[in-house]
PDB file of N, CA and C in Angstrom:
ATOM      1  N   UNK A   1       0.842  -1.180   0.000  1.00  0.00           N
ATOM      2  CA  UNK A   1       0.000   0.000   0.000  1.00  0.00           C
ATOM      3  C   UNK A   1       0.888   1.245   0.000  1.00  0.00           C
ATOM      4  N   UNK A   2       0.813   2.448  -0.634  1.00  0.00           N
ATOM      5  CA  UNK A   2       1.125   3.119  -0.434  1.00  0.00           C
ATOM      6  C   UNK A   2       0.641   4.404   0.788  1.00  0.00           C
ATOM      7  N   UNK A   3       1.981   5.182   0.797  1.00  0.00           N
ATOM      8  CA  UNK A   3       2.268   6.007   2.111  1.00  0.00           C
ATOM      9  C   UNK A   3       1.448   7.210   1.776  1.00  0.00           C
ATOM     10  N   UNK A   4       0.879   7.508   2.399  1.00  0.00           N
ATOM     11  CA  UNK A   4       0.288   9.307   2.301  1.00  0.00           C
ATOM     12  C   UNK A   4       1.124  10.139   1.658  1.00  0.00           C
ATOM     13  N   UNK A   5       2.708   9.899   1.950  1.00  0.00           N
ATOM     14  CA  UNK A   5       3.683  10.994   1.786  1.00  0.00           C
ATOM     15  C   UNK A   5       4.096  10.723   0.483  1.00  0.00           C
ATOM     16  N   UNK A   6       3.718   9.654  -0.007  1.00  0.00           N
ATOM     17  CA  UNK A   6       3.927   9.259  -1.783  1.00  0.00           C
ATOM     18  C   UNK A   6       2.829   9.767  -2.447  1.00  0.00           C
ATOM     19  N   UNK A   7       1.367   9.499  -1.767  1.00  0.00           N
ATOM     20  CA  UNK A   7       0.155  10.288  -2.884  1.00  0.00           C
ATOM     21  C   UNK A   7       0.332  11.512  -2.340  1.00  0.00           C
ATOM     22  N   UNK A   8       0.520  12.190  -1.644  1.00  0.00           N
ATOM     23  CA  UNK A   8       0.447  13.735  -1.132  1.00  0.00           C
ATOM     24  C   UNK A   8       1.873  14.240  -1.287  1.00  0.00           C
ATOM     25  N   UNK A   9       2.613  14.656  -2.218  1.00  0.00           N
ATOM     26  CA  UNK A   9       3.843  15.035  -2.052  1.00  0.00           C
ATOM     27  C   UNK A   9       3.843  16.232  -1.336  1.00  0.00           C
ATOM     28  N   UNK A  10       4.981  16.394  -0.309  1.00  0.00           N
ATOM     29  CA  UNK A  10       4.736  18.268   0.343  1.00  0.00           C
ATOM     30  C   UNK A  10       5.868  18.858  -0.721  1.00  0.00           C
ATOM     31  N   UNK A  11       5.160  20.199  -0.230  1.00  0.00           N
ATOM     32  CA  UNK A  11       6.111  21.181  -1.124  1.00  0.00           C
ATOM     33  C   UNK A  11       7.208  21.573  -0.320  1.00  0.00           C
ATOM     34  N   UNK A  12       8.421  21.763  -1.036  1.00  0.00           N
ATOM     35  CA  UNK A  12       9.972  21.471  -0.079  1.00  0.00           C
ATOM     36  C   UNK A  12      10.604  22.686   0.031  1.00  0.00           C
ATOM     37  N   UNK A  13      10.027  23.713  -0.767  1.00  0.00           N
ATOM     38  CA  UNK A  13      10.959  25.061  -0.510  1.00  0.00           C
ATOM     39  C   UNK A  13       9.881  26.291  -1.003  1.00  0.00           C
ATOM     40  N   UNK A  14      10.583  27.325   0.132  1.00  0.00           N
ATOM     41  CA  UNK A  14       9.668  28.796  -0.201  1.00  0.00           C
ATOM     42  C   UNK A  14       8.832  29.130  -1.511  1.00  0.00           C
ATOM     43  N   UNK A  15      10.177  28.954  -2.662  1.00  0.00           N
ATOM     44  CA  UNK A  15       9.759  29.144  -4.184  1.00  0.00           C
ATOM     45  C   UNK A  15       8.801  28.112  -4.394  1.00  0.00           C
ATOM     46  N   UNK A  16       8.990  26.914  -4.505  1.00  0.00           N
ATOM     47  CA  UNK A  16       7.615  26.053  -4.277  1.00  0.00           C
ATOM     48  C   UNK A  16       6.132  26.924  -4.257  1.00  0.00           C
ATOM     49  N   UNK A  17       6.224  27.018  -2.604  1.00  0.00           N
ATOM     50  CA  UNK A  17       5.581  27.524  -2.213  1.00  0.00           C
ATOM     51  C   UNK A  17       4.674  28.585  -2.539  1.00  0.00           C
ATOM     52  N   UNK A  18       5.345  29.701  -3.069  1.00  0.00           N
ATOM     53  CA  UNK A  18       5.175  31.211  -3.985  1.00  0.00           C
ATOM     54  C   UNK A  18       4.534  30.642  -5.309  1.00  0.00           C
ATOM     55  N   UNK A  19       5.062  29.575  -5.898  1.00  0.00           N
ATOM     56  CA  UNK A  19       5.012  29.237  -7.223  1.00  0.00           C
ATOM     57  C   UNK A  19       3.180  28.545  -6.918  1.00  0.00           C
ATOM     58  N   UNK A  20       2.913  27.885  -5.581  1.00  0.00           N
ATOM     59  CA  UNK A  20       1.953  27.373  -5.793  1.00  0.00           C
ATOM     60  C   UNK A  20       0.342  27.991  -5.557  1.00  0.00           C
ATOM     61  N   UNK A  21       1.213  29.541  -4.892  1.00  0.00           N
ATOM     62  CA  UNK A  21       0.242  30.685  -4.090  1.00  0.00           C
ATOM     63  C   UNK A  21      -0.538  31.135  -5.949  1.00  0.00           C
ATOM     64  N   UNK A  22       0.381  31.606  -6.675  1.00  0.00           N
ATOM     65  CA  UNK A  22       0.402  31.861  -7.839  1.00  0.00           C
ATOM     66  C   UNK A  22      -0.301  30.999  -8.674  1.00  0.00           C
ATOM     67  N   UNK A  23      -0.442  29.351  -9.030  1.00  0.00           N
ATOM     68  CA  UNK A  23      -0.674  28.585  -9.791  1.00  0.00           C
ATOM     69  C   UNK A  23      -2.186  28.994  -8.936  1.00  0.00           C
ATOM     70  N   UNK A  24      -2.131  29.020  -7.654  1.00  0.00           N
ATOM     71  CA  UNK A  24      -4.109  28.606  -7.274  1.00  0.00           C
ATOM     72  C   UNK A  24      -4.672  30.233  -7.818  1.00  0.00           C
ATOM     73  N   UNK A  25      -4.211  30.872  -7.400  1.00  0.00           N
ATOM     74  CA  UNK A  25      -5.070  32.138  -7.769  1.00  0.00           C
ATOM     75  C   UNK A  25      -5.312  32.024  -8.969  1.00  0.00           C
ATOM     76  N   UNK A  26      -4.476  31.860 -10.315  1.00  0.00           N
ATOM     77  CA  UNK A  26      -4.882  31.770 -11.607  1.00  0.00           C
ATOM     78  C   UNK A  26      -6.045  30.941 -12.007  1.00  0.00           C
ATOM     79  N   UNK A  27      -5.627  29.628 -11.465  1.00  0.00           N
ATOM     80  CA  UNK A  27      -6.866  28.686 -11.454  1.00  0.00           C
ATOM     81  C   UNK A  27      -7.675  28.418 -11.073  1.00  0.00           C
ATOM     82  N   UNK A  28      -8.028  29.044  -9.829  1.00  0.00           N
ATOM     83  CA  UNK A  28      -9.311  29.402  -9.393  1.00  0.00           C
ATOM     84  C   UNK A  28      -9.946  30.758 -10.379  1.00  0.00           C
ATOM     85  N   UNK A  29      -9.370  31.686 -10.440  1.00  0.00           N
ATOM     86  CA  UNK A  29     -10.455  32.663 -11.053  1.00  0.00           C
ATOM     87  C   UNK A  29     -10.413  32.499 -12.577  1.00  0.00           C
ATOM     88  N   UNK A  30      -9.627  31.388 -13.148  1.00  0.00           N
ATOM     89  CA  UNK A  30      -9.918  30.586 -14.495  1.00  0.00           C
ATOM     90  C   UNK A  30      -9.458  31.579 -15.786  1.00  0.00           C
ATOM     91  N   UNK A  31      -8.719  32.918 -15.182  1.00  0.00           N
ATOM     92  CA  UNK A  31      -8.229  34.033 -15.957  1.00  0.00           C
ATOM     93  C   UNK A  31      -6.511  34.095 -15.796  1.00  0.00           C
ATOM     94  N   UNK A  32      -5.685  34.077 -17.144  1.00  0.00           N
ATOM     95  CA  UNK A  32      -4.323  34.190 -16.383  1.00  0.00           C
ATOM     96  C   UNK A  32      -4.382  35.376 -17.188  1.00  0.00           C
ATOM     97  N   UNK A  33      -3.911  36.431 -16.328  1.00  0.00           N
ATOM     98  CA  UNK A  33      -3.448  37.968 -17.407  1.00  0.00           C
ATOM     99  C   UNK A  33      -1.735  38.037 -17.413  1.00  0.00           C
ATOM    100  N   UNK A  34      -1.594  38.888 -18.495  1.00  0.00           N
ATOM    101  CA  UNK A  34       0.098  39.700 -18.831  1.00  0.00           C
ATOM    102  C   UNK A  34       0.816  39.445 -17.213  1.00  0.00           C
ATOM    103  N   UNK A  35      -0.254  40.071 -16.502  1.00  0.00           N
ATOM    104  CA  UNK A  35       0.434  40.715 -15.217  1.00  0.00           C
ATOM    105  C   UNK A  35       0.649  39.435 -14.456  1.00  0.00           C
ATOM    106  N   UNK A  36      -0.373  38.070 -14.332  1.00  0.00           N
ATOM    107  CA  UNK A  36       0.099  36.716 -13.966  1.00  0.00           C
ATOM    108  C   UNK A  36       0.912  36.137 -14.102  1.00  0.00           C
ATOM    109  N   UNK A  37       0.963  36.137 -15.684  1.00  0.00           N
ATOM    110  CA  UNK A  37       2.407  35.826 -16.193  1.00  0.00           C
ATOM    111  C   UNK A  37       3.319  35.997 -16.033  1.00  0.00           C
ATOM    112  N   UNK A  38       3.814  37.128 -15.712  1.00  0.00           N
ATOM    113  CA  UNK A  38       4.929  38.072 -15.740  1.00  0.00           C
ATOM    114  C   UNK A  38       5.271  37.735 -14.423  1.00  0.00           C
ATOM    115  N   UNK A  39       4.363  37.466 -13.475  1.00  0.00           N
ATOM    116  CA  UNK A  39       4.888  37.357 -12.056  1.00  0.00           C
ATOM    117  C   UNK A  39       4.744  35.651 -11.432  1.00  0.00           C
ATOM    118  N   UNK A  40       4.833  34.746 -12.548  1.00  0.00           N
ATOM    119  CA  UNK A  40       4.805  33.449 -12.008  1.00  0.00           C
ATOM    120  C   UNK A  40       5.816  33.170 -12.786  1.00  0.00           C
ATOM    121  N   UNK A  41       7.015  34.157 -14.053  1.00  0.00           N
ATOM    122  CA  UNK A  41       7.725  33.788 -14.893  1.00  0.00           C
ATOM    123  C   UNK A  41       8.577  34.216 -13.371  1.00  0.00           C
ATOM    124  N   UNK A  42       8.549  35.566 -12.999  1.00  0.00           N
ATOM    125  CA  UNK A  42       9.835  36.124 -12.473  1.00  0.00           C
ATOM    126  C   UNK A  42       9.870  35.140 -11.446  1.00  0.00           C
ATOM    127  N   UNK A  43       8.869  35.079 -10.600  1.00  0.00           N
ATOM    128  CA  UNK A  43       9.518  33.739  -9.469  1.00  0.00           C
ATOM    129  C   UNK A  43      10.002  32.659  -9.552  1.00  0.00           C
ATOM    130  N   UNK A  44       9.518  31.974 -10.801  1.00  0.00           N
ATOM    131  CA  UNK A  44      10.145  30.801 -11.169  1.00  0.00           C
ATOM    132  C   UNK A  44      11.539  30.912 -11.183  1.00  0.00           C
ATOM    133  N   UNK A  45      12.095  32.290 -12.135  1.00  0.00           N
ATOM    134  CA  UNK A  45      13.488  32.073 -12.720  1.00  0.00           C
ATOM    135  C   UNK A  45      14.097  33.195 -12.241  1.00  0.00           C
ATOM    136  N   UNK A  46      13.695  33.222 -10.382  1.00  0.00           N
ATOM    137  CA  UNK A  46      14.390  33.779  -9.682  1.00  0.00           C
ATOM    138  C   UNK A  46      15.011  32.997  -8.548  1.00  0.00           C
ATOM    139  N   UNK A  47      14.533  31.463  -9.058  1.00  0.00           N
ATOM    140  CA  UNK A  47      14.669  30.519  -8.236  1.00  0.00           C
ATOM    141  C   UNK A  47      16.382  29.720  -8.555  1.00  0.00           C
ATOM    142  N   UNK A  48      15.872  29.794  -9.992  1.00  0.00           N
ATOM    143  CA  UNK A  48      16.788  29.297 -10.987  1.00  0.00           C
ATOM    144  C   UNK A  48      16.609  27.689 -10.889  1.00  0.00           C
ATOM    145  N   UNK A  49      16.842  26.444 -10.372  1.00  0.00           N
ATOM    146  CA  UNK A  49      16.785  25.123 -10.732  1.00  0.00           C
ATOM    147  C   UNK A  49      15.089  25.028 -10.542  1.00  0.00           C
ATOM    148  N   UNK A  50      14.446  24.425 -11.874  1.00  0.00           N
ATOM    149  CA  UNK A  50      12.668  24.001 -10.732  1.00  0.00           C
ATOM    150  C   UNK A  50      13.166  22.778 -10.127  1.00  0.00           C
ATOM    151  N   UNK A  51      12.299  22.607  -9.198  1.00  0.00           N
ATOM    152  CA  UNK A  51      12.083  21.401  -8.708  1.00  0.00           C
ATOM    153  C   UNK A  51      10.798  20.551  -9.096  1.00  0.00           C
ATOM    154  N   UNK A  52      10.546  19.403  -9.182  1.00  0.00           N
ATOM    155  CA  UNK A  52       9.787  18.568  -9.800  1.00  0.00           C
ATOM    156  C   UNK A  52       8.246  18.678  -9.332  1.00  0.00           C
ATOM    157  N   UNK A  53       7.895  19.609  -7.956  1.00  0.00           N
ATOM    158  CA  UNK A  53       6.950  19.961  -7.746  1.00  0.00           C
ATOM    159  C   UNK A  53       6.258  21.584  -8.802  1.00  0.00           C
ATOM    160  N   UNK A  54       7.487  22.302  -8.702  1.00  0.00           N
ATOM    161  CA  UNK A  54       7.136  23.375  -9.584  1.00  0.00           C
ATOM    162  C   UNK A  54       6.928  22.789 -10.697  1.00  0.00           C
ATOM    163  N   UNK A  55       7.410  21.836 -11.692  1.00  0.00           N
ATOM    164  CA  UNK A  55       6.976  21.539 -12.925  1.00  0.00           C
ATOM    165  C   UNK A  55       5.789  21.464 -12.870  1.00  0.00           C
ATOM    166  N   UNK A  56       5.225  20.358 -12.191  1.00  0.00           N
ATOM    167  CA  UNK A  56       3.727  20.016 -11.730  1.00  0.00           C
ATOM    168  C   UNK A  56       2.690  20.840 -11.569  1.00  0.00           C
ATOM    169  N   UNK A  57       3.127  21.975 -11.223  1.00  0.00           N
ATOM    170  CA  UNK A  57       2.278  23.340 -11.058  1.00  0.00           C
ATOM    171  C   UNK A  57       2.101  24.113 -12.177  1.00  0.00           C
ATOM    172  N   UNK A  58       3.106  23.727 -12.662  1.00  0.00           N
ATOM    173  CA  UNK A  58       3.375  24.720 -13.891  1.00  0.00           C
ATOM    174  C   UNK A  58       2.711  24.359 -15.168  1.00  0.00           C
ATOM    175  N   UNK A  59       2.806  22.823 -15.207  1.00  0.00           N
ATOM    176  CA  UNK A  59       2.407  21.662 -16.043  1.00  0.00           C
ATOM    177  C   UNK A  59       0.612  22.127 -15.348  1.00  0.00           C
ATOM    178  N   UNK A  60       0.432  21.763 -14.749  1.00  0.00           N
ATOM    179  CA  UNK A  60      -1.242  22.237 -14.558  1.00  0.00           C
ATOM    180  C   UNK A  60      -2.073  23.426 -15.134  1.00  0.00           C
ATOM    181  N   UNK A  61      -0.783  24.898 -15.435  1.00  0.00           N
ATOM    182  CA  UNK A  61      -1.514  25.974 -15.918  1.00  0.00           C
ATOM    183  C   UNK A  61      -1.841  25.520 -17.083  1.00  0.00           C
ATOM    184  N   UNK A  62      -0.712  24.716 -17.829  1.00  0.00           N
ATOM    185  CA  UNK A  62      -1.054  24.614 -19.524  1.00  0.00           C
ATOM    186  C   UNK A  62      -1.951  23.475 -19.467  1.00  0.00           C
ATOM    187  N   UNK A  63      -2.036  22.576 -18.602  1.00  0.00           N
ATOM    188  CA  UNK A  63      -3.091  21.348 -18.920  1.00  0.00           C
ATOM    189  C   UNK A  63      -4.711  22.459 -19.156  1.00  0.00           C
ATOM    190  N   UNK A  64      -4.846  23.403 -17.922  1.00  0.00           N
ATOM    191  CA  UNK A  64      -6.141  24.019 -18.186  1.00  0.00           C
ATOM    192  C   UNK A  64      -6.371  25.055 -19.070  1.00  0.00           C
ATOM    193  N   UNK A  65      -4.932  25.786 -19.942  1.00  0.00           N
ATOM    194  CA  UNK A  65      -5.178  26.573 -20.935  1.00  0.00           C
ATOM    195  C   UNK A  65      -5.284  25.504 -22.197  1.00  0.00           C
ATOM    196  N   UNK A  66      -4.811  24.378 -22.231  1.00  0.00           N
ATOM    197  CA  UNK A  66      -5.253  23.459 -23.635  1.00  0.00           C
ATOM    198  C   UNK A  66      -6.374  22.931 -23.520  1.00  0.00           C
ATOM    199  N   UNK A  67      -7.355  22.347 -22.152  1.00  0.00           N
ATOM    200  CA  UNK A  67      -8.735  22.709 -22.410  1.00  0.00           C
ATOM    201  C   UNK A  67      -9.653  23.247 -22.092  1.00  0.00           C
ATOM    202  N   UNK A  68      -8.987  24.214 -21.687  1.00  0.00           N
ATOM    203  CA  UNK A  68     -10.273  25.265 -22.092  1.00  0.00           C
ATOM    204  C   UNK A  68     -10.759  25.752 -20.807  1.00  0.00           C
ATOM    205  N   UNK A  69     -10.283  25.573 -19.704  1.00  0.00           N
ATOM    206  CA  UNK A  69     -10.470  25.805 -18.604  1.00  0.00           C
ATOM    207  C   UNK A  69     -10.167  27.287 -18.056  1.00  0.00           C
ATOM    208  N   UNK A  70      -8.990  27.740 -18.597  1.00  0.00           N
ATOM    209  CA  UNK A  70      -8.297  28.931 -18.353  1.00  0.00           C
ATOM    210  C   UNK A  70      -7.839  29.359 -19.580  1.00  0.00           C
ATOM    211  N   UNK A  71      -8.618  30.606 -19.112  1.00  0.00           N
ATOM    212  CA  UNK A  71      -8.584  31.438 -20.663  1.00  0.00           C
ATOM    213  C   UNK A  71      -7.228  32.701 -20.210  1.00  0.00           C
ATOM    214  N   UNK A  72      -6.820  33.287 -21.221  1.00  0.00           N
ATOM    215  CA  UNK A  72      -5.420  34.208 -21.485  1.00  0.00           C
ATOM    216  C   UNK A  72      -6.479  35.685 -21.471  1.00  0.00           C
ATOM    217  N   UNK A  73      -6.141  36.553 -20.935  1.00  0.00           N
ATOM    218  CA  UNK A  73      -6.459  37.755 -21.189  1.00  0.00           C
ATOM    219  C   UNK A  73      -5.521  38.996 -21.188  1.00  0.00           C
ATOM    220  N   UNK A  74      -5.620  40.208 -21.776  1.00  0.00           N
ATOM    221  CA  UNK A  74      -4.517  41.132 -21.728  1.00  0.00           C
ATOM    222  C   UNK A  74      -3.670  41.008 -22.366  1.00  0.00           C
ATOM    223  N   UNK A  75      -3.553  40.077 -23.436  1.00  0.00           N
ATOM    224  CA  UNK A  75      -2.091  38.991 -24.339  1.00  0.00           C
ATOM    225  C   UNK A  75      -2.459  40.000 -25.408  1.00  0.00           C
TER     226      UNK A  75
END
């Protein structure tokens, strides 16, 4: 059986963290604008290495902008 700590991965560092404050707000209000962007690019690659949780987060914005879930505005 697996461990809680294998289906629930925690998030391991601040940037993580920031990166994931960022991924929910977008996806909850189902709108990413210029100004989202711009500020989930700079944290990312102020981090400099992702870690495999940030992919995951990151990987989630585009899963819901390819269907259709989260729309681009301000572009």
């Amino acid at each position: 059986m697996n461990s809680p700590a294998l289906l629930y991965p925690s998030i391991s560092t601040p940037a993580e963290t920031a990166v994931k404050k960022i991924v929910d707000k977008i996806i909850s209000s189902g709108i990413m604008s210029r100004q989202d962007h711009t500020l989930l690019t700079s944290t990312i690659l102020a981090n400099g290495d992702l870690t495999e949780g940030e992919r995951r987060l990151i990987n989630r914005v585009f899963d819901h902008i390819q269907t259709g879930q989260l729309k681009l505005s301000d572009w």
